[in-house]
N, C-alpha and C. Protein backbone atom coordinates (compact mmCIF):
# COMPACT_ATOMS: atom_id res chain seq x y z
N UNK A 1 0.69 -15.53 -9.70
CA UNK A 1 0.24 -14.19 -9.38
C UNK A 1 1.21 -13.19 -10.01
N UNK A 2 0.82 -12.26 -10.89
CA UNK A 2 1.45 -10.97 -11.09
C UNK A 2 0.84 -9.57 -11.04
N UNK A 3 1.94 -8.73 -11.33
CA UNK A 3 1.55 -7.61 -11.24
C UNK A 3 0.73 -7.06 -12.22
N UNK A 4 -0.39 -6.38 -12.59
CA UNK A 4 -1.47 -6.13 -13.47
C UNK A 4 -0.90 -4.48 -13.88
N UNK A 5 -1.19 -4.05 -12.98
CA UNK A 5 -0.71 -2.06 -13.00
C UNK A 5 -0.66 -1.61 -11.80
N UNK A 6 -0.48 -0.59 -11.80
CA UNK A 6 0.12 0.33 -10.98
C UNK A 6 -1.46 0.82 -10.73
N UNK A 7 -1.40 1.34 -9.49
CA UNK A 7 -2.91 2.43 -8.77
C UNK A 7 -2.51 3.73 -8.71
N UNK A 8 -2.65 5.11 -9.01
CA UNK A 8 -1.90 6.14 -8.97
C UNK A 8 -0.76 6.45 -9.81
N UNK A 9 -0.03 7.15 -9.43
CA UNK A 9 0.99 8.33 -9.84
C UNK A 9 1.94 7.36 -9.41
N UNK A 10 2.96 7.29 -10.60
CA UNK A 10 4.36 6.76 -10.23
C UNK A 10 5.01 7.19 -9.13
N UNK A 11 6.08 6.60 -8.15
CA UNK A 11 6.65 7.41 -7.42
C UNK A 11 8.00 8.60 -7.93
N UNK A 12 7.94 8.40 -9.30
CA UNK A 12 8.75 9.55 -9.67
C UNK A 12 7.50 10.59 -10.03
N UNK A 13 6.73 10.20 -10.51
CA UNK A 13 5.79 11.09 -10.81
C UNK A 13 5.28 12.18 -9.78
N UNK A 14 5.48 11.67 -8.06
CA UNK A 14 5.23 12.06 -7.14
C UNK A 14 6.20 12.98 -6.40
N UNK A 15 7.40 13.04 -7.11
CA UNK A 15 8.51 13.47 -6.69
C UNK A 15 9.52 12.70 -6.06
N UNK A 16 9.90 11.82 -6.53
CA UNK A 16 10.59 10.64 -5.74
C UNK A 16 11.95 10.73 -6.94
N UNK A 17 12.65 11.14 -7.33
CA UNK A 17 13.47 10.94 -8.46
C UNK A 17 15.28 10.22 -7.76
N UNK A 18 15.23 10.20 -6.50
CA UNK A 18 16.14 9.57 -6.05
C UNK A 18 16.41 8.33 -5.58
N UNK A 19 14.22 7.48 -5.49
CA UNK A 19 14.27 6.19 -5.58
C UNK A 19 14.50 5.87 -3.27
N UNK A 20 14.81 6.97 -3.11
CA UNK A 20 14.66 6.85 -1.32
C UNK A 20 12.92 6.56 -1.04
N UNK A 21 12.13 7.00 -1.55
CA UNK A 21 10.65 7.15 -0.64
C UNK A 21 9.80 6.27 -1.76
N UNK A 22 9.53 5.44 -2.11
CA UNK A 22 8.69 4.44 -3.02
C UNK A 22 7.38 4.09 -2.49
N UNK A 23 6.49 4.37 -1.89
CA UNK A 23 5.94 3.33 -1.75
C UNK A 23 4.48 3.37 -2.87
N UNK A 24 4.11 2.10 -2.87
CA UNK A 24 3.45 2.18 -4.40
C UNK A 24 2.26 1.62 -3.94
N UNK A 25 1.04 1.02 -5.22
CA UNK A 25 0.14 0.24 -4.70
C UNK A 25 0.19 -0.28 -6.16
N UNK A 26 -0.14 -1.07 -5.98
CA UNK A 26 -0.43 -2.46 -7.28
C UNK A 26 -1.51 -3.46 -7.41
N UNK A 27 -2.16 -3.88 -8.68
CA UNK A 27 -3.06 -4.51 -8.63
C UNK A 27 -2.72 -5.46 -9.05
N UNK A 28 -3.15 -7.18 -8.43
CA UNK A 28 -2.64 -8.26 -8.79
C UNK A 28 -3.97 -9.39 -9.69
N UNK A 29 -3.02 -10.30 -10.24
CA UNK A 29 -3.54 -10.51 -11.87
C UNK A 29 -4.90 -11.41 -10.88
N UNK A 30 -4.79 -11.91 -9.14
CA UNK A 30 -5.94 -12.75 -8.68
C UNK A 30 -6.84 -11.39 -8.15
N UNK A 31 -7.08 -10.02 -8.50
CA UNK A 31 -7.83 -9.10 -7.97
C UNK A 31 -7.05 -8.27 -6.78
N UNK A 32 -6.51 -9.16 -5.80
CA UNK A 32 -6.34 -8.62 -4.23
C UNK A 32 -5.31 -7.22 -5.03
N UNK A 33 -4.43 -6.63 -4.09
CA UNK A 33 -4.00 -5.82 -4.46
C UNK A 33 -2.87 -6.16 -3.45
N UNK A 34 -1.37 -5.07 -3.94
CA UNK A 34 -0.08 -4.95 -3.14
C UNK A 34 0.22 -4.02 -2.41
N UNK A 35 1.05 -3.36 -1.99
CA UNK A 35 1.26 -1.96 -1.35
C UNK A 35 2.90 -2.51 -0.50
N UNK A 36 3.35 -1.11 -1.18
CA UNK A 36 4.94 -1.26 -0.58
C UNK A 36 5.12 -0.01 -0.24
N UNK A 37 5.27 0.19 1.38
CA UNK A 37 5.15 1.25 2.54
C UNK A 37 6.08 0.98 3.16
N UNK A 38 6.09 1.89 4.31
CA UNK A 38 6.98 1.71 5.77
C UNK A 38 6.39 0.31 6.34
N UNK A 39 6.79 -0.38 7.03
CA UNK A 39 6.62 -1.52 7.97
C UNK A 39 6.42 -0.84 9.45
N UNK A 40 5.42 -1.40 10.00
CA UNK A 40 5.17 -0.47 11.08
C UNK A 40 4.17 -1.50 12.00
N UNK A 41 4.68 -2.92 11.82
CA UNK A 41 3.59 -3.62 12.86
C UNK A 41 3.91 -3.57 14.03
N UNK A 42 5.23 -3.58 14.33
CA UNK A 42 5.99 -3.32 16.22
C UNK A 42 5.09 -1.92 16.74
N UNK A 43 4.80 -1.25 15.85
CA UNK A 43 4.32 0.46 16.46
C UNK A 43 2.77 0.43 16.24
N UNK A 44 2.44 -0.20 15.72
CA UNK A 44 0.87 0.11 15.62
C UNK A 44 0.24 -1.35 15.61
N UNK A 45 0.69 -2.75 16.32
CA UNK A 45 -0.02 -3.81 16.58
C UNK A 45 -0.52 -3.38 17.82
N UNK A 46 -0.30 -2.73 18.82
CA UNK A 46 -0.59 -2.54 19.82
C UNK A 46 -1.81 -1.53 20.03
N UNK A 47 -1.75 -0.88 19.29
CA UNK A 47 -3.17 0.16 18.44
C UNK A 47 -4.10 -0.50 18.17
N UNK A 48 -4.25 -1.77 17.70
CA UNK A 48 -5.29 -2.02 16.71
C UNK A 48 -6.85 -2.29 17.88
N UNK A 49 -7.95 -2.11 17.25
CA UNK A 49 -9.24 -2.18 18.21
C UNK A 49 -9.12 -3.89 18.28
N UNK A 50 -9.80 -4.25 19.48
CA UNK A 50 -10.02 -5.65 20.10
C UNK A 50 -10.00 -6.86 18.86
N UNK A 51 -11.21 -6.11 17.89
CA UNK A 51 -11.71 -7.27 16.48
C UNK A 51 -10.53 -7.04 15.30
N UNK A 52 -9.21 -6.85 15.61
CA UNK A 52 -8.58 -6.76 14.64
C UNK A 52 -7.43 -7.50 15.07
N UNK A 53 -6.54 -8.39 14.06
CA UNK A 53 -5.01 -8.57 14.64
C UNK A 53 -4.75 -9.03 13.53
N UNK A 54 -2.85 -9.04 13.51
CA UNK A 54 -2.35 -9.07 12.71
C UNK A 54 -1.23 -10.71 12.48
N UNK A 55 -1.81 -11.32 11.71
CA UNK A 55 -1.84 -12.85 11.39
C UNK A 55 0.22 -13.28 11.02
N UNK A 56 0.52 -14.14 11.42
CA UNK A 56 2.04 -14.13 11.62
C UNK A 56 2.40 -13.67 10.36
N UNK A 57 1.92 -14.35 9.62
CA UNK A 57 2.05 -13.91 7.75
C UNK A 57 1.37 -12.66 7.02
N UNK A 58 1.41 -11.43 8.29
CA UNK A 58 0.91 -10.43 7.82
C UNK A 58 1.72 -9.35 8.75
N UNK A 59 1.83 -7.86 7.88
CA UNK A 59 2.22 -7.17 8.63
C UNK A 59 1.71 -5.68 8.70
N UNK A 60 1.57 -4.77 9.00
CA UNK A 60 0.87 -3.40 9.52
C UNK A 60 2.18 -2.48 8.13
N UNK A 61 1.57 -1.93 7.36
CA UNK A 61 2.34 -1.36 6.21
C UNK A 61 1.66 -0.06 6.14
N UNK A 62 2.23 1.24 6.62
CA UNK A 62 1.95 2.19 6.18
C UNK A 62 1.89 2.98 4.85
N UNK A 63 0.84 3.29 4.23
CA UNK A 63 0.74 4.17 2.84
C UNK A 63 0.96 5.69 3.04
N UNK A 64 1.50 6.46 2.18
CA UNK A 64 1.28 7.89 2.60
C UNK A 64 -0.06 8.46 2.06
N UNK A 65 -0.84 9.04 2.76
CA UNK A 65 -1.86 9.72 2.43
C UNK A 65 -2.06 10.11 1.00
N UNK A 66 -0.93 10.89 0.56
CA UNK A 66 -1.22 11.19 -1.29
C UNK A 66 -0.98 9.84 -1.67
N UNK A 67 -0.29 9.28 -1.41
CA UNK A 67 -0.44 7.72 -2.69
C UNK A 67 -1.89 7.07 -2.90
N UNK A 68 -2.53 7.16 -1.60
CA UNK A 68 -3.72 6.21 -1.89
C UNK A 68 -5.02 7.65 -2.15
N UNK A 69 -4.98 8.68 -1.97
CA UNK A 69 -5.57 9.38 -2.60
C UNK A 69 -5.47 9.56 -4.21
N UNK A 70 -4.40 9.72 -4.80
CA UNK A 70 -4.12 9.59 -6.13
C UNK A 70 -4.00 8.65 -6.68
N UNK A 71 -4.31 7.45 -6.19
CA UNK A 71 -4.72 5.99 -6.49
C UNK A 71 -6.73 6.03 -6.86
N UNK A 72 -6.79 6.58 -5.90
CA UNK A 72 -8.46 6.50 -5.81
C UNK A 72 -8.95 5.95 -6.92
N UNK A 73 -9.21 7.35 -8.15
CA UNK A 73 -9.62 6.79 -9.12
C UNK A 73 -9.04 5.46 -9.70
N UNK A 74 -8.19 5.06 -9.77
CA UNK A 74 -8.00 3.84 -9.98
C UNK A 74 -8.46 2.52 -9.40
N UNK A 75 -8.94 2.93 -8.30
CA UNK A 75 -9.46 1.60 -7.34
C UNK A 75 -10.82 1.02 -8.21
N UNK A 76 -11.22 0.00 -8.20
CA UNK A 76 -12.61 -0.48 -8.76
C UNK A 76 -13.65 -0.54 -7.64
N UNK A 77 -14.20 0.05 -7.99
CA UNK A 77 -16.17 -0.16 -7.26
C UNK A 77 -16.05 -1.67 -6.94
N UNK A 78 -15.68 -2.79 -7.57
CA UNK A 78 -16.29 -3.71 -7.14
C UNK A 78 -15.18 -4.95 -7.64
């Protein structure tokens, strides 16, 4: 599995030039995709509706709102 490209605006592109606030989204060479956010399953596993949970090998990763908006166009229909 590798990394294919980037979804969006670099995080310098976003204003990040000190390398503190990164978080990105990435498309991988098997389709699925990556995302490197805040970690936030202790604070929001307890949130999730009844039909949802979060699998030992998975964790609750927050995106910031502009990243995955300025990703958009990049996402594929299908």
């Amino acid at each position: 599995m590798k990394i294919v490209r980037r979804l969006g605006a670099s995080p310098r592109d976003r204003g990040s030039a000190t390398g503190q606030s990164c978080p990105d989204i990435f498309e991988l060479s098997d389709g699925n995709f990556a995302v490197i956010g805040t970690e936030a399953t202790a604070a929001l596993e307890p949130e999730l509706p009844p039909d949802a949970a979060c699998a030992e090998d998975e964790r609750i990763v927050i995106v910031p709102r502009m990243v995955l908006i300025q990703a958009k166009s990049d996402i594929p229909d299908s």
